[in-house]
Every structure is written in C-alpha cells, then in structure tokens.
N, C-alpha and C. Protein backbone atom coordinates (compact mmCIF):
# COMPACT_ATOMS: atom_id res chain seq x y z
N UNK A 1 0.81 -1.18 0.00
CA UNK A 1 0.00 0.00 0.00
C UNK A 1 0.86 1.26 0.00
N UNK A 2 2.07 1.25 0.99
CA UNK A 2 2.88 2.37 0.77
C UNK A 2 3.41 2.37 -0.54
N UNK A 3 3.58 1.40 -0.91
CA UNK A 3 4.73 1.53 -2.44
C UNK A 3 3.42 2.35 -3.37
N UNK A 4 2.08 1.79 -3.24
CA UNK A 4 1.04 2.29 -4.37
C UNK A 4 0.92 4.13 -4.11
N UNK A 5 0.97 4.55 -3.05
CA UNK A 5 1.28 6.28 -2.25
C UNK A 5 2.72 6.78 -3.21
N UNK A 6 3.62 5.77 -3.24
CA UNK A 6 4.75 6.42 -3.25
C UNK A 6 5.09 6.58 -5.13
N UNK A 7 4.49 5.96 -5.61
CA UNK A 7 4.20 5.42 -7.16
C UNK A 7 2.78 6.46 -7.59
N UNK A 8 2.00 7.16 -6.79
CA UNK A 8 1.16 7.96 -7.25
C UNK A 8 1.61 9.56 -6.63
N UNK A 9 2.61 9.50 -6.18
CA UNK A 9 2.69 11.01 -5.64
C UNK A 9 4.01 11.25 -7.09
N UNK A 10 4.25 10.05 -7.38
CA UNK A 10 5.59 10.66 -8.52
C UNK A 10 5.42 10.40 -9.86
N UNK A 11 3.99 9.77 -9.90
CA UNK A 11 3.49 10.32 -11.49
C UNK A 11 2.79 10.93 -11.92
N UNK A 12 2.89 11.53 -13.06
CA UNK A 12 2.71 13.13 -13.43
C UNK A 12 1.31 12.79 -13.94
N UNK A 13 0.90 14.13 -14.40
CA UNK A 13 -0.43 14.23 -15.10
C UNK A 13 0.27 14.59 -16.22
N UNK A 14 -0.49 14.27 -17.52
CA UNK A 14 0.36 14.32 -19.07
C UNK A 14 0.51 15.75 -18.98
N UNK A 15 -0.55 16.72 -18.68
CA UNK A 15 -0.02 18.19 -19.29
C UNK A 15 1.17 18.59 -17.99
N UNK A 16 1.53 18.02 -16.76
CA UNK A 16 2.29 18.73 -15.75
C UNK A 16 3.85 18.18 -16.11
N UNK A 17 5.01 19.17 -15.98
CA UNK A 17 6.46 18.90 -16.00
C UNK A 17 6.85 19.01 -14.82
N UNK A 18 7.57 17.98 -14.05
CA UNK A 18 8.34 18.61 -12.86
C UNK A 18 9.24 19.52 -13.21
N UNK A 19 9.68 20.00 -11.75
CA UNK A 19 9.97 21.12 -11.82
C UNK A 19 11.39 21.23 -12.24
N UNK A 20 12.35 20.12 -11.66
CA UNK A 20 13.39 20.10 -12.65
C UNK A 20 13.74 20.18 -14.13
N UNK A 21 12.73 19.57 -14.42
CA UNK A 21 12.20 19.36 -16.42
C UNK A 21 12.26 20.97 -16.35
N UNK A 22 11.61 21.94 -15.84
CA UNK A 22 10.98 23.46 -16.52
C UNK A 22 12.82 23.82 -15.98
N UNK A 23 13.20 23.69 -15.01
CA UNK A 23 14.83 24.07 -14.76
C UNK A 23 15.21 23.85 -16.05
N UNK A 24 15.86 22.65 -16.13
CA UNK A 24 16.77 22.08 -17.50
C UNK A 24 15.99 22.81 -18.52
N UNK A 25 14.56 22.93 -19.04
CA UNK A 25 14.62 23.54 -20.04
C UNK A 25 15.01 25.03 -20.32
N UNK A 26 15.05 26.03 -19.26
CA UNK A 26 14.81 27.15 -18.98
C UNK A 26 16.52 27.20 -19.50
N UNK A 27 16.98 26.91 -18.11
CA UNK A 27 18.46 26.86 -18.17
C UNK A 27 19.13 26.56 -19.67
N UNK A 28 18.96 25.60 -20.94
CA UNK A 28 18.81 25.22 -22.19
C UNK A 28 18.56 26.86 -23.01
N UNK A 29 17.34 26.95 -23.00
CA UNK A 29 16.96 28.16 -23.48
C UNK A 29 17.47 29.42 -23.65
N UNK A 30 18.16 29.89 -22.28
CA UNK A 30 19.21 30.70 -21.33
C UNK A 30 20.18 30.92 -22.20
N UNK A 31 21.18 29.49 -22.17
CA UNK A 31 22.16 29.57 -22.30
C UNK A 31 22.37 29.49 -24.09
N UNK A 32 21.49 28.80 -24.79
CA UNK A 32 21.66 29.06 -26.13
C UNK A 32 21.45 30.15 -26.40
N UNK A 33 20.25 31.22 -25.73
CA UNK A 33 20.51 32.57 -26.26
C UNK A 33 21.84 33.29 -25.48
N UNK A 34 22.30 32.67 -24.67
CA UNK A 34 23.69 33.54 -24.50
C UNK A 34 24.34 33.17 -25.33
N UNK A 35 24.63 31.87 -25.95
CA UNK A 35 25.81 31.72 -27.19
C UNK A 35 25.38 32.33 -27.97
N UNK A 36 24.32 32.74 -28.38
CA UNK A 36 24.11 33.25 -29.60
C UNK A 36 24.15 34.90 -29.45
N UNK A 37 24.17 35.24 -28.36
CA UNK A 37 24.23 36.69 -28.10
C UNK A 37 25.90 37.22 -28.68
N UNK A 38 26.67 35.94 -27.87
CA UNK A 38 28.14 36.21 -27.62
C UNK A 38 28.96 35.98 -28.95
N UNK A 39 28.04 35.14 -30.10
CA UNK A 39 28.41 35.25 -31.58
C UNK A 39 27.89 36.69 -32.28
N UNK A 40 26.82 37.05 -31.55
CA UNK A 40 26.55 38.23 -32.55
C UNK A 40 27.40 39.28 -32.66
N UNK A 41 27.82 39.53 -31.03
CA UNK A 41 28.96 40.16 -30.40
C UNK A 41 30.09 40.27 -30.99
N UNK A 42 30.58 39.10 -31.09
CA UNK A 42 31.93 38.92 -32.03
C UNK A 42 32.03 39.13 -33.27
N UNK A 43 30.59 38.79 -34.37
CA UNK A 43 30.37 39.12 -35.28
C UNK A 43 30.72 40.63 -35.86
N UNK A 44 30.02 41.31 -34.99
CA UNK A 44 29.95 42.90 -34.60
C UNK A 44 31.24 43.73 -34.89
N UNK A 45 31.91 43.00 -33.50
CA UNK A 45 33.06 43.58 -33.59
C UNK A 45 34.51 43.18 -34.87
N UNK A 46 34.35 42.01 -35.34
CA UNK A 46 34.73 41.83 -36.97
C UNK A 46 34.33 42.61 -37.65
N UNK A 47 32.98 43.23 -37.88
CA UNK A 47 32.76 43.66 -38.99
C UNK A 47 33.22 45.61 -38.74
N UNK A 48 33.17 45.77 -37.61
CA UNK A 48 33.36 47.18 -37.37
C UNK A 48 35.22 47.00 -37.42
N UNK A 49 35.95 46.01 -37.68
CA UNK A 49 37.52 45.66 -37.17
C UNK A 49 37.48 46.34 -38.49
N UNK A 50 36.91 45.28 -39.42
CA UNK A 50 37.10 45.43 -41.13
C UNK A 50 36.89 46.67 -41.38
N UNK A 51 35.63 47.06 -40.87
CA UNK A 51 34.75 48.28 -41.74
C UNK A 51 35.74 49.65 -41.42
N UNK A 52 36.16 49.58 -40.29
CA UNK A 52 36.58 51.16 -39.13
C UNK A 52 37.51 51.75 -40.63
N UNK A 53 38.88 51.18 -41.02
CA UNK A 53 40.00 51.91 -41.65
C UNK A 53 39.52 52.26 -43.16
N UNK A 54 37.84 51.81 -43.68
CA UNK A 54 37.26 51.87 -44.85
C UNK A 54 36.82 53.26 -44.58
N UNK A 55 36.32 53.48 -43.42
CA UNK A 55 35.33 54.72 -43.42
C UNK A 55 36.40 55.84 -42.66
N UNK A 56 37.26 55.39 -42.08
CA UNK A 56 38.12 56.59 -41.95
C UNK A 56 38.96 57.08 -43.04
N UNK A 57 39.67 56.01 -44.24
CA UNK A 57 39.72 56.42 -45.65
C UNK A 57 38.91 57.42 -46.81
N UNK A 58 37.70 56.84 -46.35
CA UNK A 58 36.41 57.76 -47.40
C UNK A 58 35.72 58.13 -46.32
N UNK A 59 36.01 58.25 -45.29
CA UNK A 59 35.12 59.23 -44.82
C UNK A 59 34.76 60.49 -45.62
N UNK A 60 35.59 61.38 -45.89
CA UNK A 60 35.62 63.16 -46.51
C UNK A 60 34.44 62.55 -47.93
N UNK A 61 34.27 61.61 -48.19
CA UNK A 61 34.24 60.92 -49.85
C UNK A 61 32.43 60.43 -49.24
N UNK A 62 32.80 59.64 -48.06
CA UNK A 62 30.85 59.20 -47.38
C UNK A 62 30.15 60.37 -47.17
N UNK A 63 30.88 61.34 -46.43
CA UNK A 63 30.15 62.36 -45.70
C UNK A 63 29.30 63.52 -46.86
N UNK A 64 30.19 64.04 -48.27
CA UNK A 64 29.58 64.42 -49.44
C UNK A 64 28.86 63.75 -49.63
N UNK A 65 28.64 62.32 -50.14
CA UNK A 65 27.66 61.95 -50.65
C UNK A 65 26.69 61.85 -50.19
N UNK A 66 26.58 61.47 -48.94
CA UNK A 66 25.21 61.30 -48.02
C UNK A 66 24.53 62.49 -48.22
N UNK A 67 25.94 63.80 -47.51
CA UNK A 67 25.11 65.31 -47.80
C UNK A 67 24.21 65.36 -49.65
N UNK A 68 24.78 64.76 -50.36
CA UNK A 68 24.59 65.42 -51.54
C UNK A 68 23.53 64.33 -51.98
N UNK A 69 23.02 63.39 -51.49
CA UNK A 69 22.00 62.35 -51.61
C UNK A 69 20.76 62.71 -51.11
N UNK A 70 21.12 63.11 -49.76
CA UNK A 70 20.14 63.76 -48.71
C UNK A 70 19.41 65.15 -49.66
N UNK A 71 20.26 65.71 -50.40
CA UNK A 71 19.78 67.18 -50.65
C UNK A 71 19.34 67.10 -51.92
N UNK A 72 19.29 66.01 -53.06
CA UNK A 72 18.58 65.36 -54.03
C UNK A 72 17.21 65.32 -53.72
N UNK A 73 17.48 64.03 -52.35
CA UNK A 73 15.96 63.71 -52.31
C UNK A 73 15.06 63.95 -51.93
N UNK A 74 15.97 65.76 -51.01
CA UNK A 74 14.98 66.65 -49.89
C UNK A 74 14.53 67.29 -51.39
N UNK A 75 15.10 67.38 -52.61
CA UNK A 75 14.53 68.41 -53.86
C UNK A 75 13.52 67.77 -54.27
N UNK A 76 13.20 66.11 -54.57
CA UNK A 76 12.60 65.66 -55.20
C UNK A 76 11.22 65.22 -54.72
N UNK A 77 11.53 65.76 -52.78
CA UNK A 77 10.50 65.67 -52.23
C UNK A 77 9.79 67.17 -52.09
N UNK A 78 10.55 67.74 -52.20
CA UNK A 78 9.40 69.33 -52.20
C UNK A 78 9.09 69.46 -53.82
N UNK A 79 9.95 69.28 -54.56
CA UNK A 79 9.17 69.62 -55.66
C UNK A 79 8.16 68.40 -55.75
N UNK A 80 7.69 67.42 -55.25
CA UNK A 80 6.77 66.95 -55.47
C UNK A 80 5.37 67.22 -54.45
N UNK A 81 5.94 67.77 -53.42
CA UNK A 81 5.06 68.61 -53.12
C UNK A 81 4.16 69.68 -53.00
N UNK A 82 5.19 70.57 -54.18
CA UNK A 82 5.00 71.95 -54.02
C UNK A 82 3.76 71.14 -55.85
N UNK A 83 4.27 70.30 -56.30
CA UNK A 83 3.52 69.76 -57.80
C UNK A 83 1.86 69.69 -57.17
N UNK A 84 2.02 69.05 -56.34
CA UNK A 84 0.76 68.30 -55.95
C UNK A 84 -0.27 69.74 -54.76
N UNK A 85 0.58 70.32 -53.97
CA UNK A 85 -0.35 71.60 -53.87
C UNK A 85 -0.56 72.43 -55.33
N UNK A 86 -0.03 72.90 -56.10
CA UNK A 86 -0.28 73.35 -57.13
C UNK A 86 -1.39 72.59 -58.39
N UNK A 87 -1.43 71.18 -58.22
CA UNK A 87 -2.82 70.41 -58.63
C UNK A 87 -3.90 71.00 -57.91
N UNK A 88 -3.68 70.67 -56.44
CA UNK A 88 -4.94 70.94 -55.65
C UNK A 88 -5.24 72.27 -55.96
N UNK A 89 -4.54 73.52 -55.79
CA UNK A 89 -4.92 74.56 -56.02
C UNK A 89 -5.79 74.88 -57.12
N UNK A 90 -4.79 74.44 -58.55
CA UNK A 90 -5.25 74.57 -59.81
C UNK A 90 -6.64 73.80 -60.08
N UNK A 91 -6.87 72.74 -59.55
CA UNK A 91 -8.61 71.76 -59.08
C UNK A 91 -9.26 73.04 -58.50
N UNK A 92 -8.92 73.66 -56.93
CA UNK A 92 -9.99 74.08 -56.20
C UNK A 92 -10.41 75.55 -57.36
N UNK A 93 -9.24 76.24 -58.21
CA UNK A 93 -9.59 77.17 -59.01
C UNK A 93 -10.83 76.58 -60.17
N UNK A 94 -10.60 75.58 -60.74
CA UNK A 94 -11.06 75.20 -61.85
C UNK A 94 -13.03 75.07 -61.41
N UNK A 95 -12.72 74.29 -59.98
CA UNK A 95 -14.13 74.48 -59.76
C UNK A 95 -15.07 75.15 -59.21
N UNK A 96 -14.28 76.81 -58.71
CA UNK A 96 -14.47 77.71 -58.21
C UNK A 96 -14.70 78.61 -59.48
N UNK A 97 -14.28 78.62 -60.88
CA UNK A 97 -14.33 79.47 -61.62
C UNK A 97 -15.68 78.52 -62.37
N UNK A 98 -15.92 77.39 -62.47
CA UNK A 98 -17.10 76.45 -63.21
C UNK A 98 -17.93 76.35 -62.25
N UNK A 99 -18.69 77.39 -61.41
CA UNK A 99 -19.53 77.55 -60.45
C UNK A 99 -19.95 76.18 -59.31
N UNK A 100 -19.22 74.99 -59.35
CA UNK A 100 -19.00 74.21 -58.34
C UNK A 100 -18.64 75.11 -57.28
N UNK A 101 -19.41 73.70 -56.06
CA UNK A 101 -19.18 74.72 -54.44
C UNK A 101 -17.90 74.02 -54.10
N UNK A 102 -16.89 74.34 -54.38
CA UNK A 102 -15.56 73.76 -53.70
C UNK A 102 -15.40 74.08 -52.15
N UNK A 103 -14.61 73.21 -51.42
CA UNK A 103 -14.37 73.51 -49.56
C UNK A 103 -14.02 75.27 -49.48
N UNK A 104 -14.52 75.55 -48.83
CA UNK A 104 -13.91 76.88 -48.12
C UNK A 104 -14.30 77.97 -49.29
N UNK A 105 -15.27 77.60 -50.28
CA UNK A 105 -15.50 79.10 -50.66
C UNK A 105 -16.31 79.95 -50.17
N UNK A 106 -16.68 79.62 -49.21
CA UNK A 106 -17.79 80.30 -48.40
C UNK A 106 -17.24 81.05 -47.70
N UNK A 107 -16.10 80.60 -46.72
CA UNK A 107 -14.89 81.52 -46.57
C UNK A 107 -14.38 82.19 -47.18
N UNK A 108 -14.21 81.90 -48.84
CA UNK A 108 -13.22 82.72 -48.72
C UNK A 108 -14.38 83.97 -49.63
N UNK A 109 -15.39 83.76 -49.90
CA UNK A 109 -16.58 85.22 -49.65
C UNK A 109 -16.85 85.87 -48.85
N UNK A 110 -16.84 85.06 -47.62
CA UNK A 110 -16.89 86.13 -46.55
C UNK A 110 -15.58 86.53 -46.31
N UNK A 111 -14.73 86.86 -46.23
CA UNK A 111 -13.24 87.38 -46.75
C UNK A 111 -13.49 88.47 -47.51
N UNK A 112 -13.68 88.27 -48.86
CA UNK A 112 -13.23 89.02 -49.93
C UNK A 112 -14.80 90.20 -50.07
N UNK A 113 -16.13 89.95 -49.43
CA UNK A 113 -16.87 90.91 -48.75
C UNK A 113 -16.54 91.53 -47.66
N UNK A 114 -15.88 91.37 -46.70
CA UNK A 114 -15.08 92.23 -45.37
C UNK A 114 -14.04 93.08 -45.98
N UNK A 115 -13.35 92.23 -46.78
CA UNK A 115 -11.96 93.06 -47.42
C UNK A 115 -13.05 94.47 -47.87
N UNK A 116 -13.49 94.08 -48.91
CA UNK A 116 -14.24 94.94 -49.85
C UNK A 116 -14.73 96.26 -49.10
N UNK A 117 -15.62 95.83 -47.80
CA UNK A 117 -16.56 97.03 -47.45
C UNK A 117 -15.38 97.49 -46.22
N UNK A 118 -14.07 97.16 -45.77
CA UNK A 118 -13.16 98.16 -45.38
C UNK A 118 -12.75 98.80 -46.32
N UNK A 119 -11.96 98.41 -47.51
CA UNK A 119 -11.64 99.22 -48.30
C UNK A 119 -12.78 100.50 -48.80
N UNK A 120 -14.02 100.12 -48.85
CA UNK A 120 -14.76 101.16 -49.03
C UNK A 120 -14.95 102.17 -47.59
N UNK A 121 -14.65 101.65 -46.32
CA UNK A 121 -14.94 102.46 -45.04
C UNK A 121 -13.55 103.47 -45.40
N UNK A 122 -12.20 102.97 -45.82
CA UNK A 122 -10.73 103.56 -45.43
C UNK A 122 -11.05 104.60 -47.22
N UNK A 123 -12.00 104.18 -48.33
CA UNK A 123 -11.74 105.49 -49.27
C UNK A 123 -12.59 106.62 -48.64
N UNK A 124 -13.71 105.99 -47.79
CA UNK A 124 -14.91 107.20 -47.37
C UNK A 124 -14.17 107.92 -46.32
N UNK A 125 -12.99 107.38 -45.19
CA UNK A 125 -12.60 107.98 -44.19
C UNK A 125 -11.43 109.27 -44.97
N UNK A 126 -10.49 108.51 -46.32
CA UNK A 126 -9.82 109.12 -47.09
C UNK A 126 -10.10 110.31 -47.17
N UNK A 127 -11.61 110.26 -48.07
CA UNK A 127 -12.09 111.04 -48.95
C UNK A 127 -12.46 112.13 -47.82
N UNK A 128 -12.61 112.03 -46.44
CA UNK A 128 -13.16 112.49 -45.92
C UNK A 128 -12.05 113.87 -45.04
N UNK A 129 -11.21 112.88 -45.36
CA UNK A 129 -9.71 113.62 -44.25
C UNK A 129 -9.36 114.41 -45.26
N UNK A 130 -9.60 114.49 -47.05
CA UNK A 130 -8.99 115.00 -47.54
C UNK A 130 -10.07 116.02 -47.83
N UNK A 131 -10.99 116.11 -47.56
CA UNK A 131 -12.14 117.56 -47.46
C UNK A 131 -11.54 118.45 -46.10
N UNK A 132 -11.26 118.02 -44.79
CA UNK A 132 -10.93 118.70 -43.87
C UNK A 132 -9.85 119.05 -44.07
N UNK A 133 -9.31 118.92 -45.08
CA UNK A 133 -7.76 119.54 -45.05
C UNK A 133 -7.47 120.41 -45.75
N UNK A 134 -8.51 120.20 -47.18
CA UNK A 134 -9.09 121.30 -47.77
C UNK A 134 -9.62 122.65 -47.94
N UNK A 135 -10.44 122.20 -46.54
CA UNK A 135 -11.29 123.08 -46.13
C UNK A 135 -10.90 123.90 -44.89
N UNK A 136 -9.94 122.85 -44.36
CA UNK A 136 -8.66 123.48 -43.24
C UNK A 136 -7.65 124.55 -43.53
N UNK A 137 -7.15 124.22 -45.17
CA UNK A 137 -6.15 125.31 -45.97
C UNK A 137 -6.82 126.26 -46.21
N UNK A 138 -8.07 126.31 -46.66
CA UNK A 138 -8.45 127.51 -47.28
C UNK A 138 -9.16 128.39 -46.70
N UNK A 139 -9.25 127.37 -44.88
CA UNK A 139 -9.69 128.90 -43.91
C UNK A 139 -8.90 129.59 -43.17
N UNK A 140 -7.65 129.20 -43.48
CA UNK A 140 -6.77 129.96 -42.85
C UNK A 140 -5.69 130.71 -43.79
C-alpha cells in the first residue's frame, strides 16, 4: 500500500512537467541565447575591425555623398510637393471658376466681402480727411 502512495505522488499528469524538467529547459533556453548573443557580439566587432579603416579612408568621400544624396531627395520631395499643392490649387480654381461649391469658398466670400466694405470704409474715411484739409487750408 505504501509503495502504491509512493508510485502515485511521482506520477505526473500528461499536461504537468516537474519542476526540474521546466529548470533544464529554462536553463537550455538561457544559455543558447547567451551563445548566440556572444556570436553576434563577435560578429559585430569583426565587422566594425574590417569596416573602421574603410570609413576613416572615405570618410571626406561618405560624408559628401550622403550630404549630396540627402539634398537630391529633400529636392525631389518638395518639388513633389510643391507639384501636388499646385494640382490641388489649380482643381480648387477650376471648380471655383465652373460655379462648383468647392471647400472653403464660403470663406473665402466672406473674406473678400469684409476686405471689400473696409476698403470702401478707409476710401470714405480718405475722402473724408482729404475735405478737412481742404477746407482746413483755405480757412486759414
């Protein structure tokens, strides 16, 4: 009867690992990603051994080109931007002049009516400063 106690306390259930099993595997796991850390490492430092006296050679030779790569593709990106606002623009004109309601023309009427009736307040205030000054010279 003891042996049947001692034979059921030490066999497993299929899904359970003792706990040594999850050790050894862990420990396994561990240590292959440390070898593999400690190759990448070495890898690393080979390739920067090789690379270092390449780029201190052309450095003056890397550093132009990057600059002069960089400043290509900063051109090829605004002029393709400045292309594509100038579509949109040339669209929002086309359907602003072919009586379509394009975004924001409602704005930009009420705009160009405000503009309008200052400019008419600043000729009436004009017109007005230039009577008193007129009329200021010629009474004295």
């Amino acid at each position: 009867m003891a042996e049947l106690q001692q034979q059921s306390q030490y066999q497993q259930q299929p899904g359970q690992q003792s706990q040594a099993q999850q050790v050894v595997r862990a420990a396994t796991a561990g240590g292959s990603l440390l070898i593999l850390s400690c190759l990448v490492r070495a890898a690393i430092v080979i390739a920067l051994t090789i690379t270092t006296p390449l780029f201190v050679i052309f450095s003056l030779v890397l550093v132009l080109a990057v600059i002069t790569v960089a400043l290509i593709f900063m051109g090829f990106l605004a002029s393709g931007g400045f292309g594509v606002a100038a579509v949109t623009v040339l669209s929002w004109i086309y359907r602003c002049v072919t009586g379509k309601h394009p975004p924001g023309a409602d704005q930009l009427d009420h705009a160009r009516l405000k503009l309008a009736s200052k400019a008419l307040e600043m000729k009436d205030s004009a017109e007005q400063l230039g009577q008193q000054h007129i009329s200021g010279t010629h009474a004295s």
